[in-house]
Protein backbone atom coordinates (compact mmCIF):
# COMPACT_ATOMS: atom_id res chain seq x y z
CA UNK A 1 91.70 90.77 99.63
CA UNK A 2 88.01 90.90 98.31
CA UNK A 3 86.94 89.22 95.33
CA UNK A 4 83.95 89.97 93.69
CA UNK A 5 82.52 87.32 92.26
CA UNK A 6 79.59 86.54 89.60
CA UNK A 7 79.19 83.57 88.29
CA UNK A 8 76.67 84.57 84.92
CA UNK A 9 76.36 80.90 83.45
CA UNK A 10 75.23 77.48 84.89
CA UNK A 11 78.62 75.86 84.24
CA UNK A 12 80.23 74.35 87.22
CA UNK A 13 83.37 72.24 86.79
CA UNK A 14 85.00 70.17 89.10
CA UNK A 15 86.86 72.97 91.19
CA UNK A 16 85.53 76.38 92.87
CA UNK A 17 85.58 79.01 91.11
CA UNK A 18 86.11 81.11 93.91
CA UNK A 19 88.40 79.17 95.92
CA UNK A 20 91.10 78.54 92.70
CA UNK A 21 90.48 82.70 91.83
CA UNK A 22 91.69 84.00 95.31
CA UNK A 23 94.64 81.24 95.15
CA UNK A 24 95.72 82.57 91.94
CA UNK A 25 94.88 86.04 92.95
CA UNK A 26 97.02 85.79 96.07
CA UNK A 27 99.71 84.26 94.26
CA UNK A 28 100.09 86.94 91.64
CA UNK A 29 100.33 89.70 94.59
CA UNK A 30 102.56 87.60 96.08
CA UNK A 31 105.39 87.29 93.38
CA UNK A 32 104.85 90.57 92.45
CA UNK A 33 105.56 92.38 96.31
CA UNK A 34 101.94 93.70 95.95
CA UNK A 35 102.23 96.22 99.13
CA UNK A 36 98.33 96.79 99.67
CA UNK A 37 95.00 94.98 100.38
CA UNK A 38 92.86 94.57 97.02
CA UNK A 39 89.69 94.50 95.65
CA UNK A 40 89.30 92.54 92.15
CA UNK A 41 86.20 91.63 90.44
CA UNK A 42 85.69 88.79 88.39
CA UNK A 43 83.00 87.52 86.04
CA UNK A 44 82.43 84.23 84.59
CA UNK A 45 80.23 84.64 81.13
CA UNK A 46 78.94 83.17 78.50
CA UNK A 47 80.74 83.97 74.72
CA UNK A 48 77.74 86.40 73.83
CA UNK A 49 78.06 88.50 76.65
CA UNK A 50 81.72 88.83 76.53
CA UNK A 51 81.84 89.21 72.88
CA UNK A 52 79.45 92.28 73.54
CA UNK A 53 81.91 93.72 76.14
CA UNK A 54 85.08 93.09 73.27
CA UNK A 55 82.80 95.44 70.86
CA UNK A 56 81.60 97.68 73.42
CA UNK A 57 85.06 98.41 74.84
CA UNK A 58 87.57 97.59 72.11
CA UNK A 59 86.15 97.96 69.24
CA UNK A 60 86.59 93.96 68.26
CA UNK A 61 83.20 91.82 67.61
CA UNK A 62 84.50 88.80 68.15
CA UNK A 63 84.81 86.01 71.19
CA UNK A 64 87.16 86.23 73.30
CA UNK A 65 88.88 84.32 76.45
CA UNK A 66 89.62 86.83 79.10
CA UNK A 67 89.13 90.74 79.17
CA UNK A 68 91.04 92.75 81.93
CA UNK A 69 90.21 96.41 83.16
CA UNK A 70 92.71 97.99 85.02
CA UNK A 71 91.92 100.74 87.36
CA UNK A 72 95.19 101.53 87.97
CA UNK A 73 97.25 103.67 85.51
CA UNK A 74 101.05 102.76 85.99
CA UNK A 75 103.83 104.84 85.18
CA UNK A 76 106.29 102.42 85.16
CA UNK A 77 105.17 98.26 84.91
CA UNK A 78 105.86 96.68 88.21
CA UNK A 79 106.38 100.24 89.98
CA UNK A 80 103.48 100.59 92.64
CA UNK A 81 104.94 103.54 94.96
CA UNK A 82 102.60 106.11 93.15
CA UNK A 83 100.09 104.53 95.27
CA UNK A 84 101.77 105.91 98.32
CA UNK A 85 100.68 109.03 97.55
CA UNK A 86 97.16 108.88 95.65
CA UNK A 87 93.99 108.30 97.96
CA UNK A 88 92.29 107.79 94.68
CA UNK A 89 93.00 104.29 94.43
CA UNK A 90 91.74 102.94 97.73
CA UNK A 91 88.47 102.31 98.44
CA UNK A 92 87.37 104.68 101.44
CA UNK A 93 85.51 101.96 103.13
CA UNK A 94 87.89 98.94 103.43
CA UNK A 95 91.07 100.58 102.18
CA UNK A 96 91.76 98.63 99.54
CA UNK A 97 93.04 99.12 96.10
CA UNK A 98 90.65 98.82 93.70
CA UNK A 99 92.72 97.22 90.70
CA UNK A 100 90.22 96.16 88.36
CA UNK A 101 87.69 93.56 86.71
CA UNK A 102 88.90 90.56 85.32
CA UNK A 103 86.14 88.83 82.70
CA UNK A 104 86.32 84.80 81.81
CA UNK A 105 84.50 83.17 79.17
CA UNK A 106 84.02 79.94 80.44
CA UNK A 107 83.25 78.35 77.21
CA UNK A 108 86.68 79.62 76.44
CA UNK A 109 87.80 77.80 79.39
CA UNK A 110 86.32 74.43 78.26
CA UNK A 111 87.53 74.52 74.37
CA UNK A 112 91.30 76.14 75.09
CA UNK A 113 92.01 73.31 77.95
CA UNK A 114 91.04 71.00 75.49
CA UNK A 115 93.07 72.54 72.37
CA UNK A 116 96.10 72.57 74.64
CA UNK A 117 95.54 69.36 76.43
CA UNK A 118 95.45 70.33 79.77
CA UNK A 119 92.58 70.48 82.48
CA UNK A 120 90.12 73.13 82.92
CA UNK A 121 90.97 74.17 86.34
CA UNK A 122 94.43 74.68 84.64
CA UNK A 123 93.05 77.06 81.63
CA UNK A 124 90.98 78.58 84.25
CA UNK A 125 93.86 79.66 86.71
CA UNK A 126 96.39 80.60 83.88
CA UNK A 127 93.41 82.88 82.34
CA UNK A 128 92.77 84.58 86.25
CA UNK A 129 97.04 84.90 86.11
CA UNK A 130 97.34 86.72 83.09
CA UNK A 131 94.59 88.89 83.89
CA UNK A 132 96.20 89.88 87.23
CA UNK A 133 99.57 90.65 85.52
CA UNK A 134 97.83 93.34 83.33
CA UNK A 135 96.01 94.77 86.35
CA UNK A 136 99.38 94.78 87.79
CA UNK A 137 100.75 96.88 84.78
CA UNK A 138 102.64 94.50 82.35
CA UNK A 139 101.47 93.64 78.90
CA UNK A 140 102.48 91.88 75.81
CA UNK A 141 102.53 94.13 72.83
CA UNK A 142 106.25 93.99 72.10
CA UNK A 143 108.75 91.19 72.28
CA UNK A 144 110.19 92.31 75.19
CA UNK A 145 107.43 92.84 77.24
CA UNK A 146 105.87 89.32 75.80
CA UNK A 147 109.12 88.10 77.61
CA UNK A 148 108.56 89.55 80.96
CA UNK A 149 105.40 89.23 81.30
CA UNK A 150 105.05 85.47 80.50
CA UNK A 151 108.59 84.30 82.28
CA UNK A 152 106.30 85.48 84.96
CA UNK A 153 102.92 83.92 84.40
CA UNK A 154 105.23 80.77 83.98
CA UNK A 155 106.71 81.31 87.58
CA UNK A 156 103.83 81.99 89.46
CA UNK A 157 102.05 78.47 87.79
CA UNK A 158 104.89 76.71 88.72
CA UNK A 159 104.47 78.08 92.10
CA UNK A 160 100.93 77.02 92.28
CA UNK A 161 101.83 73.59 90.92
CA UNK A 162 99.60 74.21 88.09
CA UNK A 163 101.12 73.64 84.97
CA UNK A 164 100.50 71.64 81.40
């Protein structure tokens, strides 16, 4: 796997960044029988910046706590054997599969894990999780998908023996 990484602010917290992303990452790919190498970008930013990128690609001025860009377009959630036959997806020069950017406003981070009463490196990991689901296909915009898709961010924190 290859994470890209930018760190855009001068927040550090107790934990790496980096080290608690590809965890999380691996984790994700892991529960969901991910079949291929990956390639995920991730940027930690400052509320301005991602409130910019909210406007700029959804149409919504306002803060927000994680933005994900799938690269991938899925024609059935959880159903990955289209990439068996679509070159498209893989970069040419590691073979990887490019899924997507994943976008964290850390001062999100800081004010959530202290809304819900849990620790930052918590916020931070369930944010990176959730992202990785939607690069992975599954969403939330009906009840039942709401369902799926956070039994499973549940699971895979549990796994990681990162929970509330």
């Amino acid at each position: 796997m290859t994470l890209d990484f930018v760190n855009e602010t001068d927040i550090e917290f107790d934990f790496s960044y980096e080290e608690i992303a590809d965890k999380v990452i691996e984790a994700v790919l892991d529960h969901e029988s991910f079949p291929y190498d990956v390639q995920v970008s991730l940027t930690i930013t400052d509320e301005e910046t991602i409130k910019e990128i909210n406007r700029e690609n959804r149409n919504i001025d306002s803060v927000t706590d994680v933005l994900s860009f799938p690269f991938l377009d899925y024609e059935k959630r959880g159903d990955y054997s289209f990439l068996d036959n679509d070159d498209s997806c893989f970069d040419p020069d590691t073979g990887e599969v490019m899924l997507g950017d994943i976008v964290i406003c850390v001062k999100r981070v800081i004010d959530q894990a202290e809304e819900y009463g849990h620790s930052k490196l918590r916020e931070y990991a369930f944010l990176i999780c959730h992202s990785m689901l939607h690069l992975l296909s599954y969403d939330h915009m009906t009840p039942e998908e709401e369902d799926e898709m956070f039994g499973k961010q549940k699971e895979i924190m549990s796994i990681l023996k990162i929970e509330r």
